[in-house]
C-alpha atoms as a PDB file:
ATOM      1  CA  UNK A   1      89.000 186.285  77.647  1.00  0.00           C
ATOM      2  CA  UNK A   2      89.720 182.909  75.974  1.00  0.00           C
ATOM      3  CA  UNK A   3      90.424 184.124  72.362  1.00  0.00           C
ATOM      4  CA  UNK A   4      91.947 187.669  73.575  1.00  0.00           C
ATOM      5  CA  UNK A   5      94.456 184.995  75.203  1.00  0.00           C
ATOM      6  CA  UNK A   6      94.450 182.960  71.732  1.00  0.00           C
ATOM      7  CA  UNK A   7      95.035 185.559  70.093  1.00  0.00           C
ATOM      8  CA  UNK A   8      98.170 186.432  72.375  1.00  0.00           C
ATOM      9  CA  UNK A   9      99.845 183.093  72.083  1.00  0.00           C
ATOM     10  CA  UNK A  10      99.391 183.156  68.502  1.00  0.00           C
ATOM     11  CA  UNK A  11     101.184 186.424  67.980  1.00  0.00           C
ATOM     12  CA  UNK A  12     103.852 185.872  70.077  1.00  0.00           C
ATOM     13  CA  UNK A  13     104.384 182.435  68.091  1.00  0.00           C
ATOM     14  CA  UNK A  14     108.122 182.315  66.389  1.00  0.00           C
ATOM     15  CA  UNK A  15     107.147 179.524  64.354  1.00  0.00           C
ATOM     16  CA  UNK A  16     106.724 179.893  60.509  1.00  0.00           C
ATOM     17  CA  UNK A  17     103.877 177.613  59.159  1.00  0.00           C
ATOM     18  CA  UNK A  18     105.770 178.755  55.678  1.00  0.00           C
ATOM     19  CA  UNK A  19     109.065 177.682  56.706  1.00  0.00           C
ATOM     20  CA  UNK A  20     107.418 174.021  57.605  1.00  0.00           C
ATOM     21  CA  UNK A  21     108.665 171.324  55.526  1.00  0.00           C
ATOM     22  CA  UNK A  22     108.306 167.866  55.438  1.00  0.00           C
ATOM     23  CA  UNK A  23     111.043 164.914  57.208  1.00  0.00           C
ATOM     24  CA  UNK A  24     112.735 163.321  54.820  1.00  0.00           C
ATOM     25  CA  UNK A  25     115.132 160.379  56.244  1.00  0.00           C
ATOM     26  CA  UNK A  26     118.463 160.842  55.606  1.00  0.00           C
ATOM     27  CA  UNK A  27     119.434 157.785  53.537  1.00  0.00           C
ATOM     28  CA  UNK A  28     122.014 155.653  55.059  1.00  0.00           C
ATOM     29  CA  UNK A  29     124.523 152.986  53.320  1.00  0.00           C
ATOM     30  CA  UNK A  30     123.590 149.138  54.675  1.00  0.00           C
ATOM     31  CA  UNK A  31     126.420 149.061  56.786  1.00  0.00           C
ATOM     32  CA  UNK A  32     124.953 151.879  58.656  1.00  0.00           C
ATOM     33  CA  UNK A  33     121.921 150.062  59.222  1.00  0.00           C
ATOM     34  CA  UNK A  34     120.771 148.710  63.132  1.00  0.00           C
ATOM     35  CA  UNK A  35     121.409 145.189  63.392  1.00  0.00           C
ATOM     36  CA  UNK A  36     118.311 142.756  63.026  1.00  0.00           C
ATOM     37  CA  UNK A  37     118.495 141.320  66.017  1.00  0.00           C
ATOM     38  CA  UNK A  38     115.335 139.309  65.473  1.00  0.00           C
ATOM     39  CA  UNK A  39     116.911 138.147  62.870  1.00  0.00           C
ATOM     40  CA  UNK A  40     119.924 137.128  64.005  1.00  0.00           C
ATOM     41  CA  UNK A  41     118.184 135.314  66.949  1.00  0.00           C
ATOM     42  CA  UNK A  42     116.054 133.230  64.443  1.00  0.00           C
ATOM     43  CA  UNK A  43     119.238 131.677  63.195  1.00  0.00           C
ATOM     44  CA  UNK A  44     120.382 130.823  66.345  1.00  0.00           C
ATOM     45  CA  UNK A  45     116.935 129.275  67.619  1.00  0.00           C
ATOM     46  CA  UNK A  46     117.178 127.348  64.355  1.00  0.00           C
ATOM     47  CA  UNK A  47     120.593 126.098  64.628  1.00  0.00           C
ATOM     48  CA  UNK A  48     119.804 125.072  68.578  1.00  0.00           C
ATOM     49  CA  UNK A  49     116.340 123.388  67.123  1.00  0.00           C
ATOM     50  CA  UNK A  50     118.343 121.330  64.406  1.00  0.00           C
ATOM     51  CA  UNK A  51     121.755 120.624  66.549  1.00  0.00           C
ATOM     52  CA  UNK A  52     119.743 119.846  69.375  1.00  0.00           C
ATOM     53  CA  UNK A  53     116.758 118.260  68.398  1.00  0.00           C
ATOM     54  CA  UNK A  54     114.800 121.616  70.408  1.00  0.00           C
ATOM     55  CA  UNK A  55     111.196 121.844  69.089  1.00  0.00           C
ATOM     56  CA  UNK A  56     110.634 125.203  70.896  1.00  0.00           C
ATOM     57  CA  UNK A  57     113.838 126.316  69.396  1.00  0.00           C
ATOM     58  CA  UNK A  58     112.173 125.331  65.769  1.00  0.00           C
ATOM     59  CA  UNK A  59     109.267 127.323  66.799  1.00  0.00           C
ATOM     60  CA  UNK A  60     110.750 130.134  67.657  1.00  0.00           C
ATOM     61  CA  UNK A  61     113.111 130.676  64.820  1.00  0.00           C
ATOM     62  CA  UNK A  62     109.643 130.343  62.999  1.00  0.00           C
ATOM     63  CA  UNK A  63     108.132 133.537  64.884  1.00  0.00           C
ATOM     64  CA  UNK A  64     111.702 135.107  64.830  1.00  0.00           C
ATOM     65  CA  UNK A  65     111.283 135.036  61.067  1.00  0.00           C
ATOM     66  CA  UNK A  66     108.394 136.420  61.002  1.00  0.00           C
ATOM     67  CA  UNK A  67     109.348 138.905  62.822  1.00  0.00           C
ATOM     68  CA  UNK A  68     112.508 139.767  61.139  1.00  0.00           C
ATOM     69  CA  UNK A  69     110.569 139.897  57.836  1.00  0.00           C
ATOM     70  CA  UNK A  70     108.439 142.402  58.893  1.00  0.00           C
ATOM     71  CA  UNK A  71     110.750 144.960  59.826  1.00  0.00           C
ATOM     72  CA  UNK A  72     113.029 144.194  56.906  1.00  0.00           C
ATOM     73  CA  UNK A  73     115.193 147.433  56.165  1.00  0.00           C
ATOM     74  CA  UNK A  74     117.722 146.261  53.742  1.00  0.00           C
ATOM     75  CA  UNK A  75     116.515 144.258  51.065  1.00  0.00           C
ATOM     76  CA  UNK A  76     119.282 142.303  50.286  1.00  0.00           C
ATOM     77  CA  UNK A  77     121.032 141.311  53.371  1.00  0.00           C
ATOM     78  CA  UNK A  78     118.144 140.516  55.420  1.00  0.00           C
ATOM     79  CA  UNK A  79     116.201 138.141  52.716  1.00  0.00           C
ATOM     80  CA  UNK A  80     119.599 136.345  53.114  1.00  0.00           C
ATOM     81  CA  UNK A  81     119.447 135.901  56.736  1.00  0.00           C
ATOM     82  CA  UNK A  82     116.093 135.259  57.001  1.00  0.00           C
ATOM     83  CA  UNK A  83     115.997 132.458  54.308  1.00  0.00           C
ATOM     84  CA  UNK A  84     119.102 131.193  56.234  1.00  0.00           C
ATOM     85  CA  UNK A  85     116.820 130.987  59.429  1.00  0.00           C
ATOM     86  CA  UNK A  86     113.965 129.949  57.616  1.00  0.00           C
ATOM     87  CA  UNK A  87     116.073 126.760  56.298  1.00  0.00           C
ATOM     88  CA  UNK A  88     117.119 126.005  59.579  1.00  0.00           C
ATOM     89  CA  UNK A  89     113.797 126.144  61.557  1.00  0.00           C
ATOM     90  CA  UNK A  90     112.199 124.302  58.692  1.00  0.00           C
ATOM     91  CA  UNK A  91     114.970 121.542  59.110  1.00  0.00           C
ATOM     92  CA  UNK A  92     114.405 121.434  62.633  1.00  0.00           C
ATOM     93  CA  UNK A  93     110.509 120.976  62.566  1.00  0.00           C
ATOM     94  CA  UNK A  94     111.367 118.312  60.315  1.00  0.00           C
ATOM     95  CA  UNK A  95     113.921 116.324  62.221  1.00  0.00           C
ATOM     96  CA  UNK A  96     111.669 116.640  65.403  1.00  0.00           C
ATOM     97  CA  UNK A  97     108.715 116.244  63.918  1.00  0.00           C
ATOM     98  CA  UNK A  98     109.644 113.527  61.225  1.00  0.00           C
ATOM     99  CA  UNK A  99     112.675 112.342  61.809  1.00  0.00           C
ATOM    100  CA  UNK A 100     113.655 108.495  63.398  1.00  0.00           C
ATOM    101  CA  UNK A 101     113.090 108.831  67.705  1.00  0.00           C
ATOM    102  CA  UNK A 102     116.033 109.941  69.842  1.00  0.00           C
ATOM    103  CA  UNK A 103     117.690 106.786  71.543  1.00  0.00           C
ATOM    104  CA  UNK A 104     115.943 105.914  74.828  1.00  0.00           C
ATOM    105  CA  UNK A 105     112.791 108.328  74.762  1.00  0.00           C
ATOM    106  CA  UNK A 106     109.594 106.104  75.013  1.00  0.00           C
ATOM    107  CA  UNK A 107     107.509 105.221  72.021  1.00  0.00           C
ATOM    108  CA  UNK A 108     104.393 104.990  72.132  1.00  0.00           C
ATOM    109  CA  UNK A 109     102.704 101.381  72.143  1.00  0.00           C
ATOM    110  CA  UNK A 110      99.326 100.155  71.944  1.00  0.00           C
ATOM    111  CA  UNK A 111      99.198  97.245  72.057  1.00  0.00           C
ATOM    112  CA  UNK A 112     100.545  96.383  74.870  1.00  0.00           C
ATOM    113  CA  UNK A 113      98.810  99.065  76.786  1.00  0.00           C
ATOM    114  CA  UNK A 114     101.684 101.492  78.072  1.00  0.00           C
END
């Protein structure tokens, strides 16, 4: 009963396995290209991390980055925006990491046991 039922559906069928072809993309200019959002919110994590002195901020224009670079569409535009984010979470880490203390946040002391 099974293939006498097979052999219905498969004969009834309007699809062509001939006509099949391949998807092609249709290629699109880079202004018609989705925005990188990831990208765009790696620059602004960086520029909060550096303006603000935000380590998460650093961080997460870091992972942002990342990210962005994976999914990288357009060449051209994107490498600049995420070397632009790059620059500024790098900066950041820096600054927070390296940079002189923040005016009134405690330092650590060890000598005198605080």
């Amino acid at each position: 009963m099974s293939s006498h039922s097979h052999n219905q559906q498969s004969a009834n069928d309007p699809r062509l396995p001939s006509a099949a072809r391949p998807y092609k993309a249709p290629l699109l200019s880079p202004q018609d290209l989705p925005v990188d959002y990831s990208g765009f919110v790696a620059v602004i994590c960086g520029v909060l991390g550096v303006m603000f002195r935000y380590k998460l901020g650093s961080w997460l224009a870091i992972i942002f980055c990342a990210q962005s670079l994976a999914n990288m569409r357009n060449m051209e535009n994107d490498l600049k925006q995420i070397s632009m984010a790059m620059m500024f979470a790098i900066m950041g880490l820096l600054t927070n990491y390296m940079g002189p203390r923040q005016p009134g946040a405690k330092q650590p002391n060890s000598q005198t046991g605080q």
